[in-house]
Protein backbone atom coordinates (compact mmCIF):
# COMPACT_ATOMS: atom_id res chain seq x y z
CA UNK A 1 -2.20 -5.90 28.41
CA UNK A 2 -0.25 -8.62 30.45
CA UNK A 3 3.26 -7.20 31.18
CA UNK A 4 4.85 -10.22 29.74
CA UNK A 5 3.17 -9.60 26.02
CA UNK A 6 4.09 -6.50 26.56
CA UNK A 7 7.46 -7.18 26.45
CA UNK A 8 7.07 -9.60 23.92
CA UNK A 9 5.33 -7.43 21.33
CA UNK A 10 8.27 -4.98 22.59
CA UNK A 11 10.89 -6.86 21.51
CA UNK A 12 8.99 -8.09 17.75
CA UNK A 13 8.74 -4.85 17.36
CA UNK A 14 12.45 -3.62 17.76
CA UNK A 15 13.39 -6.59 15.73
CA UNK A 16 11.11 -5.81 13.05
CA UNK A 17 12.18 -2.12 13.06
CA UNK A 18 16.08 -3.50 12.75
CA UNK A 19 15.40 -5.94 10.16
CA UNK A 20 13.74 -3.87 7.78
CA UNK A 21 16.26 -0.70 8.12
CA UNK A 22 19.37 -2.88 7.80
CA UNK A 23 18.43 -5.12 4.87
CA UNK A 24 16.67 -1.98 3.27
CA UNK A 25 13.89 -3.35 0.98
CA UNK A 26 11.29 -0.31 0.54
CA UNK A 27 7.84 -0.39 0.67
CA UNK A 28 8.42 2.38 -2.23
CA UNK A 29 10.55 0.77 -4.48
CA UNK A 30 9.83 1.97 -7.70
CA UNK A 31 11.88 -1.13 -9.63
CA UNK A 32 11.43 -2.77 -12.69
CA UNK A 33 13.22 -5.53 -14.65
CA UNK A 34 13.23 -8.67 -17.02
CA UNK A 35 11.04 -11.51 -16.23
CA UNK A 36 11.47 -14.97 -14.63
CA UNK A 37 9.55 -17.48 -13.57
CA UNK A 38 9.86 -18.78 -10.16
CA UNK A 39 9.31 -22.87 -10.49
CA UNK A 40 7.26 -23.20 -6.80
CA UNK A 41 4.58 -20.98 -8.07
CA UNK A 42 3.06 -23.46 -10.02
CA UNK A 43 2.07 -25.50 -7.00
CA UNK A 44 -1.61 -25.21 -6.21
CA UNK A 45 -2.45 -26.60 -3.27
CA UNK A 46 -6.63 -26.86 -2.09
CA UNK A 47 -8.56 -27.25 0.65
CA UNK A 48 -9.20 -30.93 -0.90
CA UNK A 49 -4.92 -31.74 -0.61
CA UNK A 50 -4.43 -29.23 2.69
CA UNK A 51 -6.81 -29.53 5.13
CA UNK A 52 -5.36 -26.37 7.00
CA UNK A 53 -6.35 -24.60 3.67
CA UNK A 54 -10.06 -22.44 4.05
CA UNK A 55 -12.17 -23.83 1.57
CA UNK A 56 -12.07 -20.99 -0.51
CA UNK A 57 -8.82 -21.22 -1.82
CA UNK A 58 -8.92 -23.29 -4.62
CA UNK A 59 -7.70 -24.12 -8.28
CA UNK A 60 -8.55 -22.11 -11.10
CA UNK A 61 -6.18 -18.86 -10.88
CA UNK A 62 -3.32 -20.87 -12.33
CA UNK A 63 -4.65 -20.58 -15.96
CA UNK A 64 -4.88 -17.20 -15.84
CA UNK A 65 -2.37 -13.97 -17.30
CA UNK A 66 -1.52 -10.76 -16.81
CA UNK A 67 -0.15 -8.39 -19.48
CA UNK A 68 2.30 -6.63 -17.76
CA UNK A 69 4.11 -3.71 -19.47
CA UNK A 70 8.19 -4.00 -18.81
CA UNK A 71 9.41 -0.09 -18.48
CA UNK A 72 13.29 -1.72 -18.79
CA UNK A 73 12.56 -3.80 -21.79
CA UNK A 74 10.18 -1.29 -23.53
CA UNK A 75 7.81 -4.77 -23.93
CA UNK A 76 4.13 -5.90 -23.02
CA UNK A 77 4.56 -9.85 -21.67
CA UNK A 78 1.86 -11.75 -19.98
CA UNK A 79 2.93 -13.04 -16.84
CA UNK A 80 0.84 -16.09 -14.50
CA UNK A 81 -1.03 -14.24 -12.27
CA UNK A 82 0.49 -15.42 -9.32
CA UNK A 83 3.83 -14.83 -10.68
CA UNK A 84 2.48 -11.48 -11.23
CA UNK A 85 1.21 -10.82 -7.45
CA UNK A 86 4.45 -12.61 -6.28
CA UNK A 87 6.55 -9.77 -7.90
CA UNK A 88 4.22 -7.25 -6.41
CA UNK A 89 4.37 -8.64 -3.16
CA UNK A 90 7.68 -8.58 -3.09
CA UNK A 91 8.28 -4.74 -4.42
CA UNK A 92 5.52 -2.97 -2.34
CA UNK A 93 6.41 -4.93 1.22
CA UNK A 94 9.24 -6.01 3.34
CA UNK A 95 9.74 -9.62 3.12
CA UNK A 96 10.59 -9.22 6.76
CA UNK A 97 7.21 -8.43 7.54
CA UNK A 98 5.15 -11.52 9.26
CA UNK A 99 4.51 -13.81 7.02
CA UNK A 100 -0.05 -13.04 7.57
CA UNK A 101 0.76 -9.51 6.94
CA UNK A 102 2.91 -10.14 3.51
CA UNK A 103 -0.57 -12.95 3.29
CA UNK A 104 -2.95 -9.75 3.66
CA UNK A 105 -1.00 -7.92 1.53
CA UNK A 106 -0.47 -10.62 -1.52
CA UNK A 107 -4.82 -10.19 -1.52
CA UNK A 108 -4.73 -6.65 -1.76
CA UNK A 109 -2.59 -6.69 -4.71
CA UNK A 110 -4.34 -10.01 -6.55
CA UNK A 111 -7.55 -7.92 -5.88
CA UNK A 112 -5.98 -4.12 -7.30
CA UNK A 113 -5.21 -6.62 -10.38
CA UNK A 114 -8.67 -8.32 -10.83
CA UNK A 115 -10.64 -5.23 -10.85
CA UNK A 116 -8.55 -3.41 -12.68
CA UNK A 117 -9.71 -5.60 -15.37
CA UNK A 118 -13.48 -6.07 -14.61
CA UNK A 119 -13.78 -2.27 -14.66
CA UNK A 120 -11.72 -2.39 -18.04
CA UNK A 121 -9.30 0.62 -15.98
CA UNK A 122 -6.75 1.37 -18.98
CA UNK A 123 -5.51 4.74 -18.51
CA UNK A 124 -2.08 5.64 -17.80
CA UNK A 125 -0.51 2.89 -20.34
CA UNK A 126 1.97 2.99 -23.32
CA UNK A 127 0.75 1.69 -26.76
CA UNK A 128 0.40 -2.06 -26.81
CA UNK A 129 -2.14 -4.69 -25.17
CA UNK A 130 -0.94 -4.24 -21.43
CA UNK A 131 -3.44 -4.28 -18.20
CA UNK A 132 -0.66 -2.38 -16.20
CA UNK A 133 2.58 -1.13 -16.19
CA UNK A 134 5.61 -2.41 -13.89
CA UNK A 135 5.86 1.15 -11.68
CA UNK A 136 4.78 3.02 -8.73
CA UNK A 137 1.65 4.60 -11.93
CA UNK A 138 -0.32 1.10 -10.95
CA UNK A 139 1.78 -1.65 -9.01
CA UNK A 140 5.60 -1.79 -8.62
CA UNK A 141 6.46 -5.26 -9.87
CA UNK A 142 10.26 -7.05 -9.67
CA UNK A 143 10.90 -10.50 -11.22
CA UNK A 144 12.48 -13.31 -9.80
CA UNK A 145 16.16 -12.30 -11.40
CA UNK A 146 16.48 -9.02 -9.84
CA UNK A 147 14.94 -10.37 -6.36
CA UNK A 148 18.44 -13.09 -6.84
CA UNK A 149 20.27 -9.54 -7.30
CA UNK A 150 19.18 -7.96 -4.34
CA UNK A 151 19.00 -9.94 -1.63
CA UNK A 152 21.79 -12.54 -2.25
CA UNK A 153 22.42 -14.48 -0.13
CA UNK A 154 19.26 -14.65 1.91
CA UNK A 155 17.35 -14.90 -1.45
CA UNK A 156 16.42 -18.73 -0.76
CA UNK A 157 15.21 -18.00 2.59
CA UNK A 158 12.89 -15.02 1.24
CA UNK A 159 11.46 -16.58 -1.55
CA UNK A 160 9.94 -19.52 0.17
CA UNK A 161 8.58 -17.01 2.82
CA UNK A 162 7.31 -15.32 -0.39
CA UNK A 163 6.14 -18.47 -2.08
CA UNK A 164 4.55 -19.43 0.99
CA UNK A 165 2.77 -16.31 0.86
CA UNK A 166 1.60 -16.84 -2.47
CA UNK A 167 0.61 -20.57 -2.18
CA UNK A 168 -1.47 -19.41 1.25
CA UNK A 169 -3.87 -16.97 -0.83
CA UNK A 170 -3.69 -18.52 -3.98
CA UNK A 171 -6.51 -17.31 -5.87
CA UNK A 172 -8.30 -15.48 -3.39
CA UNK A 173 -9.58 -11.93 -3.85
CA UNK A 174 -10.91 -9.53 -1.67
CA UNK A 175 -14.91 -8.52 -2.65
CA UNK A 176 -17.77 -5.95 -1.21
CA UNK A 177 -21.42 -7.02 -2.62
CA UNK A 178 -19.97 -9.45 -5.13
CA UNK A 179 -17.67 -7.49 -6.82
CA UNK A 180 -13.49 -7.02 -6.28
CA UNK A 181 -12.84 -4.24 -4.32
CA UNK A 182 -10.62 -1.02 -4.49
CA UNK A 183 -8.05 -2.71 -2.45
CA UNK A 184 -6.14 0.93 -1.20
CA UNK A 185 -3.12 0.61 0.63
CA UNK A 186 -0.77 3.00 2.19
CA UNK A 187 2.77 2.57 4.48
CA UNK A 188 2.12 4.11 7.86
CA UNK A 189 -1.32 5.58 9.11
CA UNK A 190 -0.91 8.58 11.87
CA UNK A 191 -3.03 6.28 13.83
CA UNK A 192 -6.56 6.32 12.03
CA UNK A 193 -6.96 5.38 8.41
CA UNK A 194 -8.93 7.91 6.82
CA UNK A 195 -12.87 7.74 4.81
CA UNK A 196 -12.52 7.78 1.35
CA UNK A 197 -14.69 10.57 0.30
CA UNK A 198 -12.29 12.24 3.32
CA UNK A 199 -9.21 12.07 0.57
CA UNK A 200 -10.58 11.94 -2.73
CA UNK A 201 -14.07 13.22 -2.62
CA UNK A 202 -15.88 9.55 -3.45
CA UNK A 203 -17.88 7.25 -0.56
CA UNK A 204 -16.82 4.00 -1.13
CA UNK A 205 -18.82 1.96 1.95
CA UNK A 206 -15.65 -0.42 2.43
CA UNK A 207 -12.87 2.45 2.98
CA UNK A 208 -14.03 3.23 6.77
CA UNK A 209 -11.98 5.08 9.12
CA UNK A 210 -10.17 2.80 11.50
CA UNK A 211 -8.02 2.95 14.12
CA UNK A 212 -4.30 1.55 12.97
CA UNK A 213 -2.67 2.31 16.73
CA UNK A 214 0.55 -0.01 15.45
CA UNK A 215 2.02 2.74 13.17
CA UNK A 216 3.20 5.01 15.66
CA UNK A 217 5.48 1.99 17.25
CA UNK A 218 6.68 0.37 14.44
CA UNK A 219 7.17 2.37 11.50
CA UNK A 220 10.06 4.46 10.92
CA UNK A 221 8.43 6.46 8.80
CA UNK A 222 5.90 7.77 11.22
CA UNK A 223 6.58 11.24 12.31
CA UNK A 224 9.19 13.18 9.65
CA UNK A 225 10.43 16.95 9.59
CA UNK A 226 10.73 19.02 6.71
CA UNK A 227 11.99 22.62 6.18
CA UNK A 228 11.40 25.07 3.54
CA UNK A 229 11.09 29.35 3.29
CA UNK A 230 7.93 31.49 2.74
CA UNK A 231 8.89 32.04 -0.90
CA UNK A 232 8.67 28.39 -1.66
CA UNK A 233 6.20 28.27 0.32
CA UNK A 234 3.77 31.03 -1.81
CA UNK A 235 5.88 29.35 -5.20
CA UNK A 236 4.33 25.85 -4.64
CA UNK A 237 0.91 26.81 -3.44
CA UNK A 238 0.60 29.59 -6.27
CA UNK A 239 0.48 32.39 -3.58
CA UNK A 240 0.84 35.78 -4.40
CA UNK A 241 4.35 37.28 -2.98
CA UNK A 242 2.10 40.17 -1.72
CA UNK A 243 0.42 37.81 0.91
CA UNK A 244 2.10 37.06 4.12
CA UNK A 245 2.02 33.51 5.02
CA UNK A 246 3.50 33.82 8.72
CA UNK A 247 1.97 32.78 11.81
CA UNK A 248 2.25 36.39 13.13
CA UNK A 249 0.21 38.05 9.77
CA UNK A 250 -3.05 36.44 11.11
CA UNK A 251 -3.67 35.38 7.90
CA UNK A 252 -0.79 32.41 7.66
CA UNK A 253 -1.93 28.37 8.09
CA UNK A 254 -5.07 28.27 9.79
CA UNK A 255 -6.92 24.35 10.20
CA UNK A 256 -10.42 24.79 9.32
CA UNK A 257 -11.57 21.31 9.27
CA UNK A 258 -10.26 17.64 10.47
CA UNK A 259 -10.68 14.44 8.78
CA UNK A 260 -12.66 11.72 11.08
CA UNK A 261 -8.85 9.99 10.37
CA UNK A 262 -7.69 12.58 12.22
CA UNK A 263 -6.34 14.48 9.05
CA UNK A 264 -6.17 17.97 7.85
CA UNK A 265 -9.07 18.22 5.30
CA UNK A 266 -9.10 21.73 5.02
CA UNK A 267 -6.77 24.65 5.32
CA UNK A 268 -6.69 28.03 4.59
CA UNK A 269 -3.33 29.95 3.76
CA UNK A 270 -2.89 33.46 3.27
CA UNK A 271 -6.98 33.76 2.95
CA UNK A 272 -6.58 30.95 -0.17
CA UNK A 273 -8.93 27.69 0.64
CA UNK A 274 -6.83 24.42 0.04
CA UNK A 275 -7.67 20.84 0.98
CA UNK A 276 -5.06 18.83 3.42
CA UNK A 277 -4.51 16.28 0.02
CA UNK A 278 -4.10 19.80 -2.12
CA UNK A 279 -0.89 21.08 0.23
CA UNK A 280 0.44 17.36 1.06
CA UNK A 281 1.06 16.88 -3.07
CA UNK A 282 1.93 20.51 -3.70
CA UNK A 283 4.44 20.47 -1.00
CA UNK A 284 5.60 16.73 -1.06
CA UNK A 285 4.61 16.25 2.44
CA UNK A 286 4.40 12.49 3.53
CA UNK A 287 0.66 12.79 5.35
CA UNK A 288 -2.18 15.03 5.28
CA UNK A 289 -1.88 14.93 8.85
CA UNK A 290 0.86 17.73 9.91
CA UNK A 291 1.95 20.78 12.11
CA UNK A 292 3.99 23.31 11.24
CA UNK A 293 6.21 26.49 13.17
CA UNK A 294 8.02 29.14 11.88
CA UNK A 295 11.60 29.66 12.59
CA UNK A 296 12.32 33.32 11.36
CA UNK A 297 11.48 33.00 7.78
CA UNK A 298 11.68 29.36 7.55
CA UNK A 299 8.85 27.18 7.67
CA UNK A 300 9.23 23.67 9.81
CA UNK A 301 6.56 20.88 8.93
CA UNK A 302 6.14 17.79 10.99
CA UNK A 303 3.97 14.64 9.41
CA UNK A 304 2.41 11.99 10.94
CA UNK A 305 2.19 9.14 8.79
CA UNK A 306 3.33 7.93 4.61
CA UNK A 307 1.02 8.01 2.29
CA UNK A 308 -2.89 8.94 1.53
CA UNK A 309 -4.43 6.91 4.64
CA UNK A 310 -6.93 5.38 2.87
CA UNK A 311 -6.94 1.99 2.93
CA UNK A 312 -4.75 -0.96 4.71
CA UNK A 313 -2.02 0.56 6.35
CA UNK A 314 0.99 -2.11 5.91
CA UNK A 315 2.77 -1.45 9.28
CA UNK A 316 -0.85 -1.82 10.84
CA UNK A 317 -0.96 -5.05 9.14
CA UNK A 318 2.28 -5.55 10.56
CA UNK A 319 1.63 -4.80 13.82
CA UNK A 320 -1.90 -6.96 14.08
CA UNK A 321 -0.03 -10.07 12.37
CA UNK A 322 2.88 -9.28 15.48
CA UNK A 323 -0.30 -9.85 17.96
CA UNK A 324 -0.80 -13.21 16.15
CA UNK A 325 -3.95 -12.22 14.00
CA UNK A 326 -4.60 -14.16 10.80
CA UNK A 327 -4.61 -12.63 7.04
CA UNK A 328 -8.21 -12.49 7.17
CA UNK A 329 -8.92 -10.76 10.23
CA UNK A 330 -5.89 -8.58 8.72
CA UNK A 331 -7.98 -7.48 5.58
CA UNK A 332 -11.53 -7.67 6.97
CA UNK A 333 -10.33 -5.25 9.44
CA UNK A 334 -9.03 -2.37 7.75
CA UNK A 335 -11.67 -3.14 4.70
CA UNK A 336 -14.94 -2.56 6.49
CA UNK A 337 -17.39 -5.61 5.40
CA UNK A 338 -15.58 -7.62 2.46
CA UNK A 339 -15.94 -10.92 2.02
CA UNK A 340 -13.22 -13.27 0.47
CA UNK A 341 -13.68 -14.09 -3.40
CA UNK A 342 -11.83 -16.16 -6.24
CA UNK A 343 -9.93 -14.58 -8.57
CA UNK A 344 -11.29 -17.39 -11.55
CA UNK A 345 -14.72 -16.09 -10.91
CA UNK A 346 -14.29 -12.65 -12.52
CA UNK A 347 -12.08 -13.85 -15.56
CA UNK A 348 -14.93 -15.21 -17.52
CA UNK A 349 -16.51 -13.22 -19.95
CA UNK A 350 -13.97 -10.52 -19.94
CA UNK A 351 -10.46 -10.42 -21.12
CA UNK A 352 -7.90 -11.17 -18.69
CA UNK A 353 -6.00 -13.97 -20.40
CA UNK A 354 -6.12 -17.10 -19.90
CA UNK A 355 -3.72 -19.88 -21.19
């Protein structure tokens, strides 16, 4: 690379880094809250009235609702979609993040929402005629009021980089042989996103392993330590207290197989098979991807990476839309052969609401 964008991705990234831990919006916010309706979002721009637009974004998403259920308010109310993905946008991604990245990620989300519907996906909801729920069990949504809450005084400045966002994508899905895809997304890779069928034991052709080499510069989240003692240890893996788990025993953690992400698929401890996703949720860990040591009878666990690695990794995006790439190249990268879609093509003989 030329020293002097060297130094210039250098600096966006220390800037980036600074922004997002002093003004402290979470990629894991699990918010929720009453509903409002930002007035910009009903601007629908098209290729026809922006020439800068691709010719794929155009009108026809604007009619359509989502039935959101409101965890705060105990209610089921049907929000624009756009509204919808604005709020979405705006809970599961810095709005410091470049403005194509937040773009990348506003598809992602409008996609996770259309097929959520096509397949008819209903589990995991309270009683009532809701598509989702408002929390980390589908995607985190915050209205409009509690975005004027918590940031204040830069509020207008956000929301027109959200609403620009929004307008940008309007519409436009993500889609693998004609159909919306499962739009997976994840913080911080270790440095690889990982193959679906690598994490949850199902090939899905568009969930490739890539290489996401941004992570390890940006995110703050990418290498974490943890500490805990063999007995809680043998407690959360349901190991016998009989069975030594040290390093020393010869029969403690031993790797038997890596991911192509670079990801611990399988494990063995104390002579008891586990899968790397089996001992990252049993033991909280951030990534599938660790190391561990012993200090006496303590047990120290380094990760690489937040969250299941399947998927866009949002500091990758972060890091590609730092080098100047474009949503598109964004999604079509870490989503192995999509193609871009229209929301208003999938509402029609389902039913997704439309008004």
């Amino acid at each position: 690379m030329d020293p002097k964008k060297a130094i210039r991705l250098a600096l966006l990234c220390l800037s980036s880094f600074v922004a997002v831990v002093v003004a402290a919006p979470s990629i894991l916010w699990k918010n929720s809250a009453s509903v409002s309706m930002p007035s910009v979002i009903s601007a629908n721009p098209t290729a026809e009235t922006d020439p800068s637009m691709p010719s794929v974004y155009r009108q026809g998403s604007s009619s359509l609702y989502i039935p959101v259920y409101l965890t705060k308010e105990k209610k089921v109310e049907s929000l624009p979609l756009e509204t919808y993905v604005r709020g979405v946008l705006a809970a599961e991604m810095p709005i410091e993040f470049e403005l194509e990245a937040l773009k990348a990620q506003a598809m992602a989300a409008r996609t996770y929402i259309i097929r959520k519907q096509v397949e008819q996906e209903m589990g995991n909801l309270p009683p009532g005629e809701a598509l989702v729920t408002d929390t980390i069990n589908h995607q985190v949504y915050v209205s409009d009021l509690e975005l004027k809450a918590r940031w204040g005084s830069l509020y207008e400045g956000n929301s027109d980089k959200l609403d620009q966002a929004i307008r940008e994508t309007e519409g436009v899905i993500l889609t693998y042989d004609g159909k919306p895809i499962e739009a997976n997304f994840f913080s911080t890779s270790n440095g690889y996103t990982e193959n679906s069928e690598d994490y949850w034991n199902s090939y899905i052709p568009y969930l490739r392993s890539v290489p996401s080499p941004w992570d390890r510069m940006l995110s703050p989240r990418f290498k974490e330590t943890v500490e805990m003692s063999a007995a809680a240890l043998r407690s959360k893996l349901g190991i016998s207290s009989t069975l030594s788990v040290s390093t020393g025993s010869g029969s403690g953690l031993q790797v038997v197989e890596l991911s192509q992400g670079h990801r611990i698929k399988k494990l063995r401890i104390a002579g008891k098979a586990f899968s790397g996703r089996e001992v990252r949720e049993k033991l909280g860990l951030n990534s599938s991807q660790f190391q561990w040591s012993w200090q006496g009878d303590r047990l120290q666990i380094t990760t690489f990476g937040y969250g299941h690695g399947v998927g866009m990794s949002q500091w990758g995006a972060q890091g590609m839309a730092l080098e100047g790439r474009k949503a598109e190249e964004i999604v079509k990268y870490f989503y192995t052969g999509i193609e871009l879609g229209e929301a208003a093509n999938f509402s029609k003989g389902n039913n997704l609401q439309k008004k």
